[in-house]
Protein backbone atom coordinates (compact mmCIF):
# COMPACT_ATOMS: atom_id res chain seq x y z
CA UNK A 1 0.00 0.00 0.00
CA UNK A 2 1.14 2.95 -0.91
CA UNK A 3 0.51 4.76 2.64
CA UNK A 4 3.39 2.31 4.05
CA UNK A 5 5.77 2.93 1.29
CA UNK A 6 5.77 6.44 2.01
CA UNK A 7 5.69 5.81 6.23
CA UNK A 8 8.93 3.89 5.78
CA UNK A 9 11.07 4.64 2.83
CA UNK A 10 10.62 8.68 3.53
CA UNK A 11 9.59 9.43 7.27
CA UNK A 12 12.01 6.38 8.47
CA UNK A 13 8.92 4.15 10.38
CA UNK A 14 9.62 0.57 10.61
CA UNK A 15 7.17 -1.95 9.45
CA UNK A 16 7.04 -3.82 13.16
CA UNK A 17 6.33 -0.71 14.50
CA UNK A 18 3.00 0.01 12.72
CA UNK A 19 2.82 -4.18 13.16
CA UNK A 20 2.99 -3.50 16.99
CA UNK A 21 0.75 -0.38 16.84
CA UNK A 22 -1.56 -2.66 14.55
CA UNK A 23 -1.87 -5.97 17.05
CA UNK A 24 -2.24 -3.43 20.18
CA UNK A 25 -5.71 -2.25 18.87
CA UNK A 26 -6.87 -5.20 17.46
CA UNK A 27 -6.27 -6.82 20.67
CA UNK A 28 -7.69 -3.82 22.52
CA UNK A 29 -11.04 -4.64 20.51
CA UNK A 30 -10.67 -8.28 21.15
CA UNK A 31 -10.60 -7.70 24.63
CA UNK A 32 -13.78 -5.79 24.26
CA UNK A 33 -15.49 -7.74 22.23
CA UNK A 34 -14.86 -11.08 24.81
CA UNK A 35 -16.19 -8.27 27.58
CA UNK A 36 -16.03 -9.64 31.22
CA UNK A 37 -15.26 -13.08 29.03
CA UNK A 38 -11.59 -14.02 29.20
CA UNK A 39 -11.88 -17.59 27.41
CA UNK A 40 -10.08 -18.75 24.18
CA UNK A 41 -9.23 -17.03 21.38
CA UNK A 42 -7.92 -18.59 18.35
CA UNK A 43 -5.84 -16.50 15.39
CA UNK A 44 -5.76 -17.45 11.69
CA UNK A 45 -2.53 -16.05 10.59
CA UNK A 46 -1.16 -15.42 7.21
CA UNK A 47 2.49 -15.33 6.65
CA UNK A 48 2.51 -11.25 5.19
CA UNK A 49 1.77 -8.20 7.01
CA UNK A 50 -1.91 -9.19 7.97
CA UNK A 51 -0.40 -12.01 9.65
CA UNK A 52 1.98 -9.96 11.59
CA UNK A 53 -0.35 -8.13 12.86
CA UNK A 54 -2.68 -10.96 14.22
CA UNK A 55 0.61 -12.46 15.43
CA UNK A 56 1.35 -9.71 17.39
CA UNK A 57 -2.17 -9.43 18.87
CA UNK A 58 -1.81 -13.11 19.90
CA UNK A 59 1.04 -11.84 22.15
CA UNK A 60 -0.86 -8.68 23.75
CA UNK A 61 -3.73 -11.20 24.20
CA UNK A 62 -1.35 -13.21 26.10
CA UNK A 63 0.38 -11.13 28.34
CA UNK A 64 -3.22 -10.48 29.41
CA UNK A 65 -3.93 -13.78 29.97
CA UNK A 66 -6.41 -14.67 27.80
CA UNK A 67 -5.58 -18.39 26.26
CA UNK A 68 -4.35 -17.84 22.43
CA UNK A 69 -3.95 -20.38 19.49
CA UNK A 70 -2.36 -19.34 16.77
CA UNK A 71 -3.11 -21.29 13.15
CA UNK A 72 -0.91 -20.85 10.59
CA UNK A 73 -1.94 -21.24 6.40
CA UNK A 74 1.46 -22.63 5.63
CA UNK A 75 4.70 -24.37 7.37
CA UNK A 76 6.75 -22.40 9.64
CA UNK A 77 9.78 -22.50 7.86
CA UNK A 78 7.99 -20.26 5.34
CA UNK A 79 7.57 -17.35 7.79
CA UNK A 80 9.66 -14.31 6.49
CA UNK A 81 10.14 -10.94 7.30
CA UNK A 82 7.84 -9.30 10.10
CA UNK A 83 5.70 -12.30 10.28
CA UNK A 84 8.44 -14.42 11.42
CA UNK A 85 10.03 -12.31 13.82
CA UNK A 86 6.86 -11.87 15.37
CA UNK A 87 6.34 -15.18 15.66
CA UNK A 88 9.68 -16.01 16.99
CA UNK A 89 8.80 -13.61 19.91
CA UNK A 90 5.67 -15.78 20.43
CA UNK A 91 8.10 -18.86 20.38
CA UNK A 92 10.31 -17.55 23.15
CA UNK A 93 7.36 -17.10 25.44
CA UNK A 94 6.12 -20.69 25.09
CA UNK A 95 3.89 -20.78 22.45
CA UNK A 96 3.59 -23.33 20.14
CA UNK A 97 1.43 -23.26 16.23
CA UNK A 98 -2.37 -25.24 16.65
CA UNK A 99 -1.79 -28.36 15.01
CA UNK A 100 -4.10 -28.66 12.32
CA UNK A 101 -5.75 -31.97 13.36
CA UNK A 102 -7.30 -29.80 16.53
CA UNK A 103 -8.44 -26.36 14.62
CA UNK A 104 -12.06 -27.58 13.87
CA UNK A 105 -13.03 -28.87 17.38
CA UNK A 106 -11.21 -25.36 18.30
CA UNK A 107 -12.91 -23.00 16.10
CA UNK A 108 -16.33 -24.41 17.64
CA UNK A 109 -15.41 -24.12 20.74
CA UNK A 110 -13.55 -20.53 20.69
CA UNK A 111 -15.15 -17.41 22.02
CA UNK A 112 -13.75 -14.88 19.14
CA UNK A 113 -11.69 -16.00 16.14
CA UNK A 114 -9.59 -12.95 14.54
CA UNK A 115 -9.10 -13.45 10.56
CA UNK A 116 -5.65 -12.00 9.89
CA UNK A 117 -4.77 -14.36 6.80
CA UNK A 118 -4.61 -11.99 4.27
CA UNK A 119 -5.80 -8.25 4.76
CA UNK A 120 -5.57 -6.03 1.68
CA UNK A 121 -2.68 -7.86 0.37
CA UNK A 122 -4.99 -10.25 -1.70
CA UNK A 123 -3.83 -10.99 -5.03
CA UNK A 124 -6.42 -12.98 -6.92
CA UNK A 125 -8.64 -16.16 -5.46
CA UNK A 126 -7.64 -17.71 -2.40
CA UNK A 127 -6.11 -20.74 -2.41
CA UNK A 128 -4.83 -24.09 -0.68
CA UNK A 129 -4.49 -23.99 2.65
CA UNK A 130 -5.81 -20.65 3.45
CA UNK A 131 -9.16 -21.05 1.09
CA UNK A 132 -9.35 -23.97 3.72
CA UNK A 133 -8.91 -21.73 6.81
CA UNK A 134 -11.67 -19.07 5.55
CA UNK A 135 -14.07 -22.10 4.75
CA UNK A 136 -13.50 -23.87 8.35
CA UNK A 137 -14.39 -20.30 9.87
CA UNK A 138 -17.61 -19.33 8.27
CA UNK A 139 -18.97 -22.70 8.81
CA UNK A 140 -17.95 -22.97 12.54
CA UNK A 141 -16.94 -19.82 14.59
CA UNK A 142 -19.63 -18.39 16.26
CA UNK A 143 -17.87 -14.60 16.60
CA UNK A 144 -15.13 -13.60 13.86
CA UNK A 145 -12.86 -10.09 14.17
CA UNK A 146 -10.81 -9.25 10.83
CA UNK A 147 -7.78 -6.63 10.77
CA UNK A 148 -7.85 -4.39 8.25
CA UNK A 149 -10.24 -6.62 5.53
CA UNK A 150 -12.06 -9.87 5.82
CA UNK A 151 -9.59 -12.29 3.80
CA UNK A 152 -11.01 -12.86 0.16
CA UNK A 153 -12.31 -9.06 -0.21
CA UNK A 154 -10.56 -6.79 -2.52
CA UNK A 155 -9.29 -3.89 0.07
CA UNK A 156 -10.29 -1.53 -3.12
CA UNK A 157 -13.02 -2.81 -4.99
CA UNK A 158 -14.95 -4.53 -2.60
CA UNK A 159 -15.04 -7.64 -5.42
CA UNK A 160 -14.73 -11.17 -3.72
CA UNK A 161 -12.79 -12.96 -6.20
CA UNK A 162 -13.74 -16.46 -3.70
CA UNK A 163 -14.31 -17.29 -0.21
CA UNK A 164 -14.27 -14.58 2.09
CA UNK A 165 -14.58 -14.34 5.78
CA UNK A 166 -17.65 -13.58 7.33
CA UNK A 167 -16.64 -11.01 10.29
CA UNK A 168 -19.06 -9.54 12.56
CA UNK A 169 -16.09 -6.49 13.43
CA UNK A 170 -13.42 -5.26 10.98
CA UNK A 171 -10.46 -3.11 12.19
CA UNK A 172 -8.97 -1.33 9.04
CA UNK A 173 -5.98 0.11 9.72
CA UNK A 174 -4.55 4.13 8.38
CA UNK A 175 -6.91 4.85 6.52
CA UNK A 176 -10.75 3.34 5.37
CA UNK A 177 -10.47 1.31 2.66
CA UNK A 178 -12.77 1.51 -0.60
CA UNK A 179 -13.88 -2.23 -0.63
CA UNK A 180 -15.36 -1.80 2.91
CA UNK A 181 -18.34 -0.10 1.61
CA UNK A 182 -20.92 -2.91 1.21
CA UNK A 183 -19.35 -5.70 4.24
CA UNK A 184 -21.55 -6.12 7.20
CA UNK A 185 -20.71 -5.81 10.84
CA UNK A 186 -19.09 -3.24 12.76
CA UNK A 187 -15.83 -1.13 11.22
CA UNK A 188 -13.17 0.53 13.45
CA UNK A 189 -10.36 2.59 12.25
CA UNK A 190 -7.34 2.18 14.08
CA UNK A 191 -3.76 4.42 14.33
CA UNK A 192 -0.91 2.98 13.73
CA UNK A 193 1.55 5.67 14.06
CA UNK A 194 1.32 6.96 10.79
CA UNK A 195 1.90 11.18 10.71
CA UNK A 196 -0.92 13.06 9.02
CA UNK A 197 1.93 14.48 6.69
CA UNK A 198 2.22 11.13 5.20
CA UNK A 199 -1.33 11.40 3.77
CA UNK A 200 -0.98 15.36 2.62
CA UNK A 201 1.40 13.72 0.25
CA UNK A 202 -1.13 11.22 -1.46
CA UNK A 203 -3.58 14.26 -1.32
CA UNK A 204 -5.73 12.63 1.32
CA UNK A 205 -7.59 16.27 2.80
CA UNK A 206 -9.47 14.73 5.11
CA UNK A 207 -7.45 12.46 8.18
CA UNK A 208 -9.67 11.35 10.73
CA UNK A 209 -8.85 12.42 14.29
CA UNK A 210 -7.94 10.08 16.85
CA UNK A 211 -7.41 12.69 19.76
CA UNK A 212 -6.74 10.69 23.33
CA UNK A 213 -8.00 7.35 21.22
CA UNK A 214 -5.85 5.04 19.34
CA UNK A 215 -9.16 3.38 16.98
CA UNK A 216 -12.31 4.97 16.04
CA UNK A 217 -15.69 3.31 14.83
CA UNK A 218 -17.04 4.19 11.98
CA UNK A 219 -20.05 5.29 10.46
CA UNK A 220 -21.43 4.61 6.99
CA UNK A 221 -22.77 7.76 5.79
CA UNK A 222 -20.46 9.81 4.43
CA UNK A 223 -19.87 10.05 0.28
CA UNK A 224 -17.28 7.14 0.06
CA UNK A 225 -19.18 5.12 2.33
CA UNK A 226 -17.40 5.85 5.62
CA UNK A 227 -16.92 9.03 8.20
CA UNK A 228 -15.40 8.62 11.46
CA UNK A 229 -17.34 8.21 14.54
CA UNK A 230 -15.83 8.00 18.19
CA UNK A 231 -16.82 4.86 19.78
CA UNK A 232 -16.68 5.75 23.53
C-alpha cells in the first residue's frame, strides 16, 4: 500500500512498528469484544503483514492472559520478514502453532476468532491452505474479528474474487479502505503511528482524528461510504 511505502522509505517508520501499533488495537477490541469473558481465542494467521499483525495481537492477548492459538496457512519455515520475527517472539514465550488436526473442534469451541490471513494484500482467489482456513471459519466460529479486511475481499473494490470471511467487526488500519463499503458488521479505524503528513502527500484532505484514542468506529454515511465516529 502505498501509505506504508511512504511511512517507511521517507519518514524512516519501521514496518514492526505500525505491526505493533496494529496488534495493540486489534487486541484492545478483542478484549472488548470477549467483555467480562476471558476464554479462548484462536488467530488465523497469514504469513505477510496481515499475519503480523494478528501475530502480534496473539502476544498482547497473552500477556493479558487470555488463552491464544495461533493457526498458521502454511509451514513455519515459510515465515519471512515481520511475520516471522513476530512469531519467533511468540516462540520464546512458550507458544507453540495449533496443530491442524485440533483447529475444527477449536474453532467451535472458541469465544472470538480474529481473521488476519490476508488483509488487503490479496492478489487474486484464495487458495490451498488458506481457502481452507476461511471455509472452516464461516462454517464454525460463532464470533469472527478481521484486521484491516475480511480475507477474500478486494481492500479496493470490494469484489470477492472467492471465499471470504464472514466477520461480525473489521479493524482497518490508516486509513478506510474503498472495498469496505458494502461488508456487514461493525468497522473501526485504528492508528498505527502513521503522521498526518504522510497522507498530505497522497492528497488525502481529510485524516480522521484520533485525539486521546488510538481506533475509532465508523459510520457509513459519508460520500465514500465511511466518516469517522468516536466509539466511547
Amino acid at each position: 500500500m502505498m501509505v506504508d511505502r511512504i511511512a517507511m522509505n521517507d519518514f524512516g517508520l519501521d514496518i514492526l512498528q505500525m505491526m505493533e501499533n496494529a496488534g495493540r488495537n486489534l487486541a484492545e477490541i478483542a478484549l472488548n469484544m470477549l467483555g467480562t469473558v476471558r476464554g479462548e481465542v484462536v488467530i488465523l494467521a497469514g504469513g505477510g503483514g496481515n499475519g503480523g499483525g494478528g501475530v502480534c495481537c496473539a502476544r498482547h492477548l497473552h500477556n493479558r492472559g487470555v488463552r491464544t492459538e495461533v493457526v498458521f496457512d502454511r509451514d513455519l519455515a515459510a515465515l519471512k520478514g515481520a511475520a516471522g520475527a513476530q512469531w519467533r517472539i511468540l516462540q520464546a514465550a512458550g507458544l507453540e502453532p495449533l496443530m491442524s488436526d485440533r483447529v475444527v473442534a477449536l474453532l467451535e469451541r472458541a469465544d472470538l476468532v480474529i481473521d488476519a490471513l490476508i488483509g488487503y494484500s490479496l492478489r487474486g482467489t484464495p487458495r490451498g491452505r488458506t481457502a481452507e482456513l476461511i471455509a472452516l471459519c464461516n462454517d464454525r466460529a460463532r464470533r469472527v474479528l478481521a484486521l484491516d479486511v475480511p480475507s477474500g475481499l478486494d481492500a479496493t473494490t470490494g469484489e470477492v474474487p472467492g471465499v471470504m470471511i464472514r466477520a461480525e467487526h473489521i479493524v482497518t488500519l490508516a486509513l478506510p479502505k474503498m472495498g469496505l463499503r458494502d461488508t456487514d458488521g461493525a468497522i473501526f479505524l485504528a492508528d498505527i503511528g502513521i503522521p498526518p503528513e504522510v497522507y498530505t502527500r497522497l492528497g488525502v484532505c481529510s485524516v480522521p482524528t484520533f485525539g486521546s484514542r488510538y481506533w475509532l468506529r465508523l459510520a457509513r454515511t459519508a460520500p465514500l461510504g465511511i466518516e469517522p465516529e468516536q466509539l466511547r
